[in-house]
Every structure is written in C-alpha cells, then in structure tokens.
PDB file of N, CA and C in Angstrom:
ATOM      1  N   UNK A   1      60.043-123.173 -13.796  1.00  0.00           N
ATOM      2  CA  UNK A   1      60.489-124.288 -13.011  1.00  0.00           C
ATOM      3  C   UNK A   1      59.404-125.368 -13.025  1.00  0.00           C
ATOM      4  N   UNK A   2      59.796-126.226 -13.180  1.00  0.00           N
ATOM      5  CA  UNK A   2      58.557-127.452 -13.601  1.00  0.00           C
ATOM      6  C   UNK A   2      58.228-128.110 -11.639  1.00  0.00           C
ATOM      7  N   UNK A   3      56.996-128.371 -11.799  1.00  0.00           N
ATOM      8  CA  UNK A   3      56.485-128.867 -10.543  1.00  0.00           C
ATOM      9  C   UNK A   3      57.101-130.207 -10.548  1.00  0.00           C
ATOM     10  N   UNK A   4      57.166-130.491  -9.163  1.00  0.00           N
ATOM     11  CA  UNK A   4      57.826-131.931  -8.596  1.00  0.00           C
ATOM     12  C   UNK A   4      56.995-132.442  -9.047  1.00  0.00           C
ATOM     13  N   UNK A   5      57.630-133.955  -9.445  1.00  0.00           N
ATOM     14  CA  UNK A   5      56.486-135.151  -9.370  1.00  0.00           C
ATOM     15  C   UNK A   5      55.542-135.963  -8.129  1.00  0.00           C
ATOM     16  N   UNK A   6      54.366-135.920  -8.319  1.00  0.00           N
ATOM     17  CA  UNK A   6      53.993-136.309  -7.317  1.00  0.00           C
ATOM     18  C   UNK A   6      54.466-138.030  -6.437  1.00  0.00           C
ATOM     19  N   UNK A   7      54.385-137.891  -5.221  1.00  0.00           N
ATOM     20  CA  UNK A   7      54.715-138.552  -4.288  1.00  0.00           C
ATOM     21  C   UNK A   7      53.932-140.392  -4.828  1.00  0.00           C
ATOM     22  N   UNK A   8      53.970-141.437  -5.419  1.00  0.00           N
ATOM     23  CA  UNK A   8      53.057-142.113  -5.301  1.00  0.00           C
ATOM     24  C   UNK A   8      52.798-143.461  -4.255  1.00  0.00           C
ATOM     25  N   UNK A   9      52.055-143.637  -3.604  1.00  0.00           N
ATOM     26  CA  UNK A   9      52.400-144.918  -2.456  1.00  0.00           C
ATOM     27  C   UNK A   9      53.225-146.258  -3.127  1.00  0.00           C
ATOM     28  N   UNK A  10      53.578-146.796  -2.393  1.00  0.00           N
ATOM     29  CA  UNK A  10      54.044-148.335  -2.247  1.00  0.00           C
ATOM     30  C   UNK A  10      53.480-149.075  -2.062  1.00  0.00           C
ATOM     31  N   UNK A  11      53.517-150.405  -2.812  1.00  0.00           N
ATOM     32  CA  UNK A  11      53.232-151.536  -2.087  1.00  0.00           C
ATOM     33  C   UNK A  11      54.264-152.719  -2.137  1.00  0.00           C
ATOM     34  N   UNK A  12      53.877-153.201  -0.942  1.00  0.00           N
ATOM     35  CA  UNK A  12      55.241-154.207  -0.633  1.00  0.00           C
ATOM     36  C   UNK A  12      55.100-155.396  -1.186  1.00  0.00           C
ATOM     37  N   UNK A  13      56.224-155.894  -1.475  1.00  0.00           N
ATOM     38  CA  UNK A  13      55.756-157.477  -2.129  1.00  0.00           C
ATOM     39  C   UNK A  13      55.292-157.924  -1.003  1.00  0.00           C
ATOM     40  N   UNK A  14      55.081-158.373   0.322  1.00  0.00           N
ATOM     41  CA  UNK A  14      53.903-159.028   0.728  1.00  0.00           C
ATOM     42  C   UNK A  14      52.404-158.502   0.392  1.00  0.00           C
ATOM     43  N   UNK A  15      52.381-157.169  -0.067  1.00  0.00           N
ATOM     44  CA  UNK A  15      51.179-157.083  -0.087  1.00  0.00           C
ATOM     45  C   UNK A  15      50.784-157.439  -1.672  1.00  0.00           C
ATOM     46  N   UNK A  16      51.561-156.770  -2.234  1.00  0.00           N
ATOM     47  CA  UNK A  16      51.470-157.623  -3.912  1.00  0.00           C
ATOM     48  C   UNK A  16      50.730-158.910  -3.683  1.00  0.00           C
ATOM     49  N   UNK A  17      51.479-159.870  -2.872  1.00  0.00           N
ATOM     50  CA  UNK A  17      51.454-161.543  -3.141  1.00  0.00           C
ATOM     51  C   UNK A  17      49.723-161.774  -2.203  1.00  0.00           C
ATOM     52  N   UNK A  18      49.618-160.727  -1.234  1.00  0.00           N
ATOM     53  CA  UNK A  18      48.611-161.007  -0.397  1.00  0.00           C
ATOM     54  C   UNK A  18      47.073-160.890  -1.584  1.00  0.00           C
ATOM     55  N   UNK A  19      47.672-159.704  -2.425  1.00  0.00           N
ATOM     56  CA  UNK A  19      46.570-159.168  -3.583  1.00  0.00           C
ATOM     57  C   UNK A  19      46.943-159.997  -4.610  1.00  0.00           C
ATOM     58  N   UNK A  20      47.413-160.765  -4.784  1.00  0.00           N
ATOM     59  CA  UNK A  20      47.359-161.253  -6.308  1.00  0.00           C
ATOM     60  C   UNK A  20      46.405-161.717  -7.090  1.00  0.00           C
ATOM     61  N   UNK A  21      45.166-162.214  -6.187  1.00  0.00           N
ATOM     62  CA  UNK A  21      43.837-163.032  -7.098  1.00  0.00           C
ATOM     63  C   UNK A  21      43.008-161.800  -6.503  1.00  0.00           C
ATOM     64  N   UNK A  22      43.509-160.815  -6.279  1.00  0.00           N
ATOM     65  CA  UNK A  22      42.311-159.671  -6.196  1.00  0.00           C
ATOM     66  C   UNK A  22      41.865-158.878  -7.355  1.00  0.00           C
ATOM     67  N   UNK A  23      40.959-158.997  -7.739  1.00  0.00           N
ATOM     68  CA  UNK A  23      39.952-158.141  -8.627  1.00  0.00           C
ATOM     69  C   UNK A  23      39.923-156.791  -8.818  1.00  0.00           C
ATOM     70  N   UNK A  24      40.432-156.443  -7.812  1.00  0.00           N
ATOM     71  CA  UNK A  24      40.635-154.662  -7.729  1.00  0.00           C
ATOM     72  C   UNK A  24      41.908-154.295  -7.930  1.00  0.00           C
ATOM     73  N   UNK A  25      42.494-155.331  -8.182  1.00  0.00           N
ATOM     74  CA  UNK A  25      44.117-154.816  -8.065  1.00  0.00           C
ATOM     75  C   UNK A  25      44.563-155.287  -9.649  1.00  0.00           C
ATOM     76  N   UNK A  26      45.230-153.946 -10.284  1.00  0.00           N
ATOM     77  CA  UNK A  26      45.372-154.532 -11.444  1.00  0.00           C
ATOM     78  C   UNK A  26      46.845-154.289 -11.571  1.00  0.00           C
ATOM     79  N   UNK A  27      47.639-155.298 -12.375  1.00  0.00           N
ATOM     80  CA  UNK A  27      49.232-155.172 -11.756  1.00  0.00           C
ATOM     81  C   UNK A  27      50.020-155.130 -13.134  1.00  0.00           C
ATOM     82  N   UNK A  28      50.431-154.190 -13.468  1.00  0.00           N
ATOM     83  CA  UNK A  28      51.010-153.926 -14.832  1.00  0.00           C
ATOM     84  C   UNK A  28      52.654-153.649 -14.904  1.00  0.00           C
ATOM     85  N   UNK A  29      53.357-154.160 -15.594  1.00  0.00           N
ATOM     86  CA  UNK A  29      54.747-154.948 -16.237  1.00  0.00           C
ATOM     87  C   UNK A  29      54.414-153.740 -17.110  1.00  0.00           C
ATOM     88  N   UNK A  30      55.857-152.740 -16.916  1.00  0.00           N
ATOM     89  CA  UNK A  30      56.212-151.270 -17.444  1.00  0.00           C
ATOM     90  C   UNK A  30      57.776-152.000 -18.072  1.00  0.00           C
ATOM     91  N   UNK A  31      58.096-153.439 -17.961  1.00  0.00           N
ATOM     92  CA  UNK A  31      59.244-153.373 -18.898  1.00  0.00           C
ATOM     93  C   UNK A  31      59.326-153.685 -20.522  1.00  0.00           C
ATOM     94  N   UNK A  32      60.003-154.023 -21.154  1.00  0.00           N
ATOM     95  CA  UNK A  32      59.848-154.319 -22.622  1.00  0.00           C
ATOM     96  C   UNK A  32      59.217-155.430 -22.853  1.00  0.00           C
ATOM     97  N   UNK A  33      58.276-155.885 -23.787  1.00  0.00           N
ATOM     98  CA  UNK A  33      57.350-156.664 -23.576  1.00  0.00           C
ATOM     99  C   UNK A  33      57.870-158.069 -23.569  1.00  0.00           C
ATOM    100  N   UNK A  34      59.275-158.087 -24.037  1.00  0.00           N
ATOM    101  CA  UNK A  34      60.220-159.437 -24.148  1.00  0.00           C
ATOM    102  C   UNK A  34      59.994-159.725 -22.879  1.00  0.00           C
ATOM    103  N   UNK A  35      60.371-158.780 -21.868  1.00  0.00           N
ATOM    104  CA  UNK A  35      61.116-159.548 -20.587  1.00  0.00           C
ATOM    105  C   UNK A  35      59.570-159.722 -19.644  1.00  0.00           C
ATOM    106  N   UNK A  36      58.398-159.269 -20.245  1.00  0.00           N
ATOM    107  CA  UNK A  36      57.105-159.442 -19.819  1.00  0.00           C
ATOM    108  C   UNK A  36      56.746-161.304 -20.070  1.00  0.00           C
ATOM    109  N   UNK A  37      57.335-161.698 -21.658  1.00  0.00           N
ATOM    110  CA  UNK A  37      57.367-162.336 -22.061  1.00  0.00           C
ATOM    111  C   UNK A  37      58.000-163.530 -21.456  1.00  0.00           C
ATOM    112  N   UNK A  38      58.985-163.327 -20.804  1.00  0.00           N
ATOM    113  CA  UNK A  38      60.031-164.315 -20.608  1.00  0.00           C
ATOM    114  C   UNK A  38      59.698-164.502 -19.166  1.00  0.00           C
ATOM    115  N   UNK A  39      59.114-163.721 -18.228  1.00  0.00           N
ATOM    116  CA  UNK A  39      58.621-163.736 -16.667  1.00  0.00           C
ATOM    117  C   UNK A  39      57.923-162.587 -16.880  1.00  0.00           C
ATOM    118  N   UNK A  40      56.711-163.385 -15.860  1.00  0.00           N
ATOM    119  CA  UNK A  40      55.284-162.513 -15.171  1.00  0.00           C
ATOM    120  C   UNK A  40      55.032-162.657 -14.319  1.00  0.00           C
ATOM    121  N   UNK A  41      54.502-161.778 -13.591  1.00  0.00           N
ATOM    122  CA  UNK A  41      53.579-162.181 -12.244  1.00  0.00           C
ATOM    123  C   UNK A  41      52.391-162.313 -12.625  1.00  0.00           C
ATOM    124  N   UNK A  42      51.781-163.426 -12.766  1.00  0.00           N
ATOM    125  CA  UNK A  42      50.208-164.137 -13.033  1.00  0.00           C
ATOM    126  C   UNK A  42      49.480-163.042 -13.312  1.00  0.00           C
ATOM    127  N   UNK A  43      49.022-162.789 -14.147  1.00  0.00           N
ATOM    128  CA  UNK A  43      47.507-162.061 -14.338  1.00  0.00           C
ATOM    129  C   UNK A  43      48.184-160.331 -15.016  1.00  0.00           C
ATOM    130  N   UNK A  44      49.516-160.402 -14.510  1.00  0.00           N
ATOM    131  CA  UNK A  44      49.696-159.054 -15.295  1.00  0.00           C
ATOM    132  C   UNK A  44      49.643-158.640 -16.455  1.00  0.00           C
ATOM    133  N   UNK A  45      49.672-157.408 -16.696  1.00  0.00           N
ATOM    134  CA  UNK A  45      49.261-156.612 -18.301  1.00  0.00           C
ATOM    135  C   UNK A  45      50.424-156.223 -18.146  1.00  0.00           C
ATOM    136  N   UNK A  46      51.197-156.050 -19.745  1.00  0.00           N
ATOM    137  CA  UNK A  46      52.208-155.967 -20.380  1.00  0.00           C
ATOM    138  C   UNK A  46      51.723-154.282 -20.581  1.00  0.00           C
ATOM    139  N   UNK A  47      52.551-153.208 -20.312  1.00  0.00           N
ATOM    140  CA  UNK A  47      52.169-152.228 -21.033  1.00  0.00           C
ATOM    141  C   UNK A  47      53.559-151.168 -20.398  1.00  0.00           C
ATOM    142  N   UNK A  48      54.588-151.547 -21.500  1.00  0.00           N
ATOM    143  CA  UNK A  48      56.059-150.758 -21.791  1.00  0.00           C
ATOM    144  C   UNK A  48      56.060-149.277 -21.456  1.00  0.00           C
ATOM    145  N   UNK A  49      57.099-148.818 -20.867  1.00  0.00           N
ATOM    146  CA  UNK A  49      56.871-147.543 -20.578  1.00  0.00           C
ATOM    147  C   UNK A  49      56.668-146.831 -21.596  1.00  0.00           C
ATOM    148  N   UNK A  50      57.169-147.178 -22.698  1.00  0.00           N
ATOM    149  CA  UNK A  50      57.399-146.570 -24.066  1.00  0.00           C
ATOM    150  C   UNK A  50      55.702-146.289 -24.980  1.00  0.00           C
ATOM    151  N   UNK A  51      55.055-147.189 -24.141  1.00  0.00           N
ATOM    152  CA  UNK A  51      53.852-147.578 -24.784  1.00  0.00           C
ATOM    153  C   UNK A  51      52.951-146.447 -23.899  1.00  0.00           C
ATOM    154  N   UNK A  52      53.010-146.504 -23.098  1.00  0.00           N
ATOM    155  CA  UNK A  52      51.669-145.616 -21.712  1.00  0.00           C
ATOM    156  C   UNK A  52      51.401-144.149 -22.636  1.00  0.00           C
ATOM    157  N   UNK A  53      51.715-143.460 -23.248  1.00  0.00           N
ATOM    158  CA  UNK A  53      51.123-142.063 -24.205  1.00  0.00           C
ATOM    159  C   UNK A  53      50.123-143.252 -24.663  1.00  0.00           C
ATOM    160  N   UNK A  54      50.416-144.168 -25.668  1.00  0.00           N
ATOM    161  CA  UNK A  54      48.805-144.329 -26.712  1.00  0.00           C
ATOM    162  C   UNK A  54      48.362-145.243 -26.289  1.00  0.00           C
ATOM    163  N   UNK A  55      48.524-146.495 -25.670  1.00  0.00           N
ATOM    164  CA  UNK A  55      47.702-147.278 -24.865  1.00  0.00           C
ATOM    165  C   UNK A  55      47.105-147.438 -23.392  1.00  0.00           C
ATOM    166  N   UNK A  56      47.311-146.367 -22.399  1.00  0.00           N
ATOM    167  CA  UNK A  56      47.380-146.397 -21.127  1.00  0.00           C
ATOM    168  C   UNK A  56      45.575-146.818 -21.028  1.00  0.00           C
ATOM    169  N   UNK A  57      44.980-145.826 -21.987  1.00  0.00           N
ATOM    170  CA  UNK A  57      43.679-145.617 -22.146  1.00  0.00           C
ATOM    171  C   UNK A  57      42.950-147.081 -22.121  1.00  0.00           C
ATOM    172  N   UNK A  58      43.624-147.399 -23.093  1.00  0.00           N
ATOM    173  CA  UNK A  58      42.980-149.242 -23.548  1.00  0.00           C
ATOM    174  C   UNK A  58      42.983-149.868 -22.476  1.00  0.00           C
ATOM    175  N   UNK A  59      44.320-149.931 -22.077  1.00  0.00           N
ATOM    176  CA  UNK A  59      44.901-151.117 -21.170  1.00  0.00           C
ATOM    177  C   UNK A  59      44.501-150.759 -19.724  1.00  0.00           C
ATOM    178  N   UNK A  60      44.329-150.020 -19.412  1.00  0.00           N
ATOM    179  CA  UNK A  60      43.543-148.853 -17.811  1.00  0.00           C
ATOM    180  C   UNK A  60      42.722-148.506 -18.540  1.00  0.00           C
ATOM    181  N   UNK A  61      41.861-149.044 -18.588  1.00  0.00           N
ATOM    182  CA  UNK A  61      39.790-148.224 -18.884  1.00  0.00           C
ATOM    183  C   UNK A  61      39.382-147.489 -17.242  1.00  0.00           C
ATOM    184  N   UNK A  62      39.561-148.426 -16.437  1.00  0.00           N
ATOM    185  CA  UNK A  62      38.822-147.953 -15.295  1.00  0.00           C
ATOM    186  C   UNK A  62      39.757-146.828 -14.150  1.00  0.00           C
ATOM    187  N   UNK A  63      39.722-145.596 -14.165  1.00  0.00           N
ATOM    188  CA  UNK A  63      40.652-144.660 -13.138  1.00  0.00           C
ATOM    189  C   UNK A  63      40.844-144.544 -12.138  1.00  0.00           C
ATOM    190  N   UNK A  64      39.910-145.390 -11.585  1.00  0.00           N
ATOM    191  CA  UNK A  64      39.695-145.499 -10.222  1.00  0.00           C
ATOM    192  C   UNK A  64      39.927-146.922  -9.357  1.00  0.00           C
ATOM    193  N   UNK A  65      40.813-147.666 -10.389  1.00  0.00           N
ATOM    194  CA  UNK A  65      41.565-149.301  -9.896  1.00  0.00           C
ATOM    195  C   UNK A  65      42.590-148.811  -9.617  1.00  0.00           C
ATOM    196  N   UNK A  66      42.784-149.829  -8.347  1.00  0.00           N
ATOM    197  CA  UNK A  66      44.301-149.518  -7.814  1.00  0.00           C
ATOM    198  C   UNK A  66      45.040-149.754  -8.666  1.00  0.00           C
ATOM    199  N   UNK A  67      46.112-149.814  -9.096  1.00  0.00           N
ATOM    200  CA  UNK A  67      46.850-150.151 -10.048  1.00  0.00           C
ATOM    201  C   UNK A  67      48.500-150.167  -9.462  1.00  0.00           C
ATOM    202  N   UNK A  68      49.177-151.406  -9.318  1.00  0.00           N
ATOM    203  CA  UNK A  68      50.616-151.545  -9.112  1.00  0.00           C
ATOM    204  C   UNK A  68      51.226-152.013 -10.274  1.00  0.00           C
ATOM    205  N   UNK A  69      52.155-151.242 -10.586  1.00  0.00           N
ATOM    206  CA  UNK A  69      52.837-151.242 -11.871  1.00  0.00           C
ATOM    207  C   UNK A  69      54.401-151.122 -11.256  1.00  0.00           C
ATOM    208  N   UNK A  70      55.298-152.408 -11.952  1.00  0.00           N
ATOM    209  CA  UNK A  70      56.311-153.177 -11.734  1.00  0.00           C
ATOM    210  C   UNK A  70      56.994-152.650 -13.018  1.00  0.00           C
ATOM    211  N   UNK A  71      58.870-152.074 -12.891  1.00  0.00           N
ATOM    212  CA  UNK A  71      59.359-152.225 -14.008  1.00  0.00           C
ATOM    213  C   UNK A  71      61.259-152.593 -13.910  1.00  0.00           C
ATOM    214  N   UNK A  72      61.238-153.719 -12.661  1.00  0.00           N
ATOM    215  CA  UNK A  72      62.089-154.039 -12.034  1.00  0.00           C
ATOM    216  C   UNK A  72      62.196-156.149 -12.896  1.00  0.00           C
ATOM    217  N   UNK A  73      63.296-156.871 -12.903  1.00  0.00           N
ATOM    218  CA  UNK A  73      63.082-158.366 -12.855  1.00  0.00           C
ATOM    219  C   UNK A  73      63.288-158.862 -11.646  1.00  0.00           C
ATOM    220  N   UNK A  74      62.645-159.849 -11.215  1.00  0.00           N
ATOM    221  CA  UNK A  74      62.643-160.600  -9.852  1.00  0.00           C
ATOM    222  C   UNK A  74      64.092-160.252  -9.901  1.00  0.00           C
ATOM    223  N   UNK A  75      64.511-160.708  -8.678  1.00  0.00           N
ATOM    224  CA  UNK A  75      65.686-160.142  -7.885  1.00  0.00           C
ATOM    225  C   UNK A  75      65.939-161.775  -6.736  1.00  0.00           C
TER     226      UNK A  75
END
C-alpha cells in the first residue's frame, strides 16, 4: 500500500501578493511553459510539471527556500 502524500501548507493570494518582491520566496509556474509564456506572476520560474524529475535541481538549488509553486491560470 503506498504511503499518503504528504500534507503541504498554503498560501493565500494575499499572502503571495504581500511576498512578491520577497527574496526568500521563490514562486514557480508548474504549467506548460506556453501558458508561463503568455501570463506570469513577476519574477516567476517556469518549471512544467513534466520537467521537475531533471530540472528541479537547477531551477531549486537552495532546499531550504520557501517555495510557492502555482499550476492554476488567473481566474
């Protein structure tokens, strides 16, 4: 029987928008890199779900940044 996935926190779009020029917060676009392409939220990294096996490493060097990762279009 395979273990549950773990639980991971939230953050709310006010707090997104409150963090956006924050340095510690790194905010990564999990959709296809088109629609990364076509709308962003400022400062985000493009990195496709399809992609996270061989680039997670590159694109996340540091393990210990918060990291909010989006794979929704504005609404």
């Amino acid at each position: 029987m395979a273990e549950p996935a773990p639980v991971l926190p939230q953050i709310s779009r006010q707090e997104l928008l409150r963090r956006l020029h924050d340095p510690t917060l790194t905010i990564v676009n999990a959709l296809p890199r088109s629609a990364w392409e076509a709308a962003r939220i400022p400062g985000s990294l493009s990195l496709p779900v399809a992609e996270i096996p061989d680039r997670a490493r590159e694109v996340l060097p540091d393990k210990d940044a918060d990291i909010a990762v989006y794979c929704a279009s504005p609404t």
